[in-house]
Protein backbone atom coordinates (compact mmCIF):
# COMPACT_ATOMS: atom_id res chain seq x y z
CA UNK A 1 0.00 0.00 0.00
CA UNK A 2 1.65 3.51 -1.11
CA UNK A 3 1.20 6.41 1.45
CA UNK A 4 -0.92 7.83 -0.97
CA UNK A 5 -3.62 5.50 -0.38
CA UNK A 6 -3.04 5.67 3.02
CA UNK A 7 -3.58 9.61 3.46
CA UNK A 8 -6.46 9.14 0.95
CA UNK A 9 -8.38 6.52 3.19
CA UNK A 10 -7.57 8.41 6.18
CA UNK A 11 -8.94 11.70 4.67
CA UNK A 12 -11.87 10.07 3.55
CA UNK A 13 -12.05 8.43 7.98
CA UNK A 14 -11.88 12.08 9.04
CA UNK A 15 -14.55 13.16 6.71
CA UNK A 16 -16.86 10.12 7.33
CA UNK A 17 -16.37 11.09 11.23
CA UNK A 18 -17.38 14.69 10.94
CA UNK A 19 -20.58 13.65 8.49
CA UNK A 20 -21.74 11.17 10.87
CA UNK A 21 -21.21 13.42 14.30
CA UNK A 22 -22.44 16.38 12.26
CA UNK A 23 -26.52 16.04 12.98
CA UNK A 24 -26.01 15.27 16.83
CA UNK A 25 -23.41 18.20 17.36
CA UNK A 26 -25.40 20.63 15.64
CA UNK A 27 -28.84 19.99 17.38
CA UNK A 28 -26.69 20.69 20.28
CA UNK A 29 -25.37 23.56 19.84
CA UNK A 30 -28.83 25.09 18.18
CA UNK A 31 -30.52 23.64 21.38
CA UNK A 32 -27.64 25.06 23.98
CA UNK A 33 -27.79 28.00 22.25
CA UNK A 34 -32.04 28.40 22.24
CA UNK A 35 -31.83 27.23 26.16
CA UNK A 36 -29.03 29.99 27.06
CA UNK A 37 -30.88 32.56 25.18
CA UNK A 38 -34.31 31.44 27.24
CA UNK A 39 -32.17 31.83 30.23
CA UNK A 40 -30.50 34.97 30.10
CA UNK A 41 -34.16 36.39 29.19
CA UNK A 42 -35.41 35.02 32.17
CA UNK A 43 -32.77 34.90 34.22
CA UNK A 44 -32.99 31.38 35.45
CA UNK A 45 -29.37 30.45 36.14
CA UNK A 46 -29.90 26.31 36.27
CA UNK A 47 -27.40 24.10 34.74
CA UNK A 48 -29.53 21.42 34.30
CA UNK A 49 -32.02 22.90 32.81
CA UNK A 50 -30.39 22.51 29.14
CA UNK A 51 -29.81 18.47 29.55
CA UNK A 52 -33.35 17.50 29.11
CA UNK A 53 -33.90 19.56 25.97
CA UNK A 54 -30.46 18.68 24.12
CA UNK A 55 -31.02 14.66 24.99
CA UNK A 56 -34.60 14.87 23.23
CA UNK A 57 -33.11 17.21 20.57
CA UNK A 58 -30.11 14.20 19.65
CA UNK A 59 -32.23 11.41 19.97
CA UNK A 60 -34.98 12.84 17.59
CA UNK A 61 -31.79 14.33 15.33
CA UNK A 62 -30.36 10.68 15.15
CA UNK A 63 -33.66 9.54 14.33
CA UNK A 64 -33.99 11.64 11.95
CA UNK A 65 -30.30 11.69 10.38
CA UNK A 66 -29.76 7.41 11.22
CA UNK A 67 -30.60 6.29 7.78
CA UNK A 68 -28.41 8.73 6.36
CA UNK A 69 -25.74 7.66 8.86
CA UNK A 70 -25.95 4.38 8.11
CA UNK A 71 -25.69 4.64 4.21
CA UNK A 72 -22.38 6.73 4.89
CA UNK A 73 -21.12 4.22 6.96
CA UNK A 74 -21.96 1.52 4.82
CA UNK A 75 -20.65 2.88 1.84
CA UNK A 76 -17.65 3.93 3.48
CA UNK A 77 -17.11 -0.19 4.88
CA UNK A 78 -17.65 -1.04 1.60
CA UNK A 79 -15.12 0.81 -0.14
CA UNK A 80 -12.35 -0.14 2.69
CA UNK A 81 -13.12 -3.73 1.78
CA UNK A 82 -12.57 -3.16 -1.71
CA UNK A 83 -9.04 -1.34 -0.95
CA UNK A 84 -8.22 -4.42 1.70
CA UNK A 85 -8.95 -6.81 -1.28
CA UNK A 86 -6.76 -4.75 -4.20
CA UNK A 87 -3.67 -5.01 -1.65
CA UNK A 88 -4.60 -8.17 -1.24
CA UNK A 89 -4.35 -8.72 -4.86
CA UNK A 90 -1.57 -7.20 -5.68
C-alpha cells in the first residue's frame, strides 16, 4: 500500500467522522444556544435545565439523520473492503 492511499483513506475516515457526528453536534449547539438565550431572558441560572432539551433534541436528530448515517457508513465499509482486497491482490 503507497502512502498515498493511506492519506487518501484516512482523509476520507476524518470526513466520514465529521458527516456522521455532524446532525447530533449541531442539534446541540442550536438547542444550547435556544436554552441559554431562554435563560438569560429570564434569568434562570440552572445548569440542568439545558440536559433534558439537548437529549430529546439528539435522539430525535439521530432519528432523523440514522438512515443517512448508516448509508455513509456503509458505503464507506464497503469501499475499505474493496481497498483491503486490491492489496490483497496485488
Amino acid at each position: 500500500m503507497q502512502s498515498v492511499d493511506l492519506a487518501a483513506i484516512l482523509e476520507q475516515t476524518l470526513i466520514v467522522a465529521l458527516k456522521l457526528s455532524a446532525p447530533a453536534l449541531l442539534t446541540a449547539l442550536a438547542v444550547g444556544l435556544l436554552v441559554s438565550l431562554v435563560q438569560a431572558v429570564t434569568q434562570i441560572n440552572e445548569a440542568t435545565l439545558a440536559f433534558v432539551p439537548k437529549v430529546l433534541a439528539i435522539s430525535v436528530a439521530l432519528v432523523v439523520a440514522g438512515s443517512f448515517m448508516t448509508s455513509t457508513l456503509m458505503t464507506f465499509s464497503r469501499h475499505l473492503f474493496d481497498q483491503m482486497i486490491l492489496v490483497g491482490a496485488t
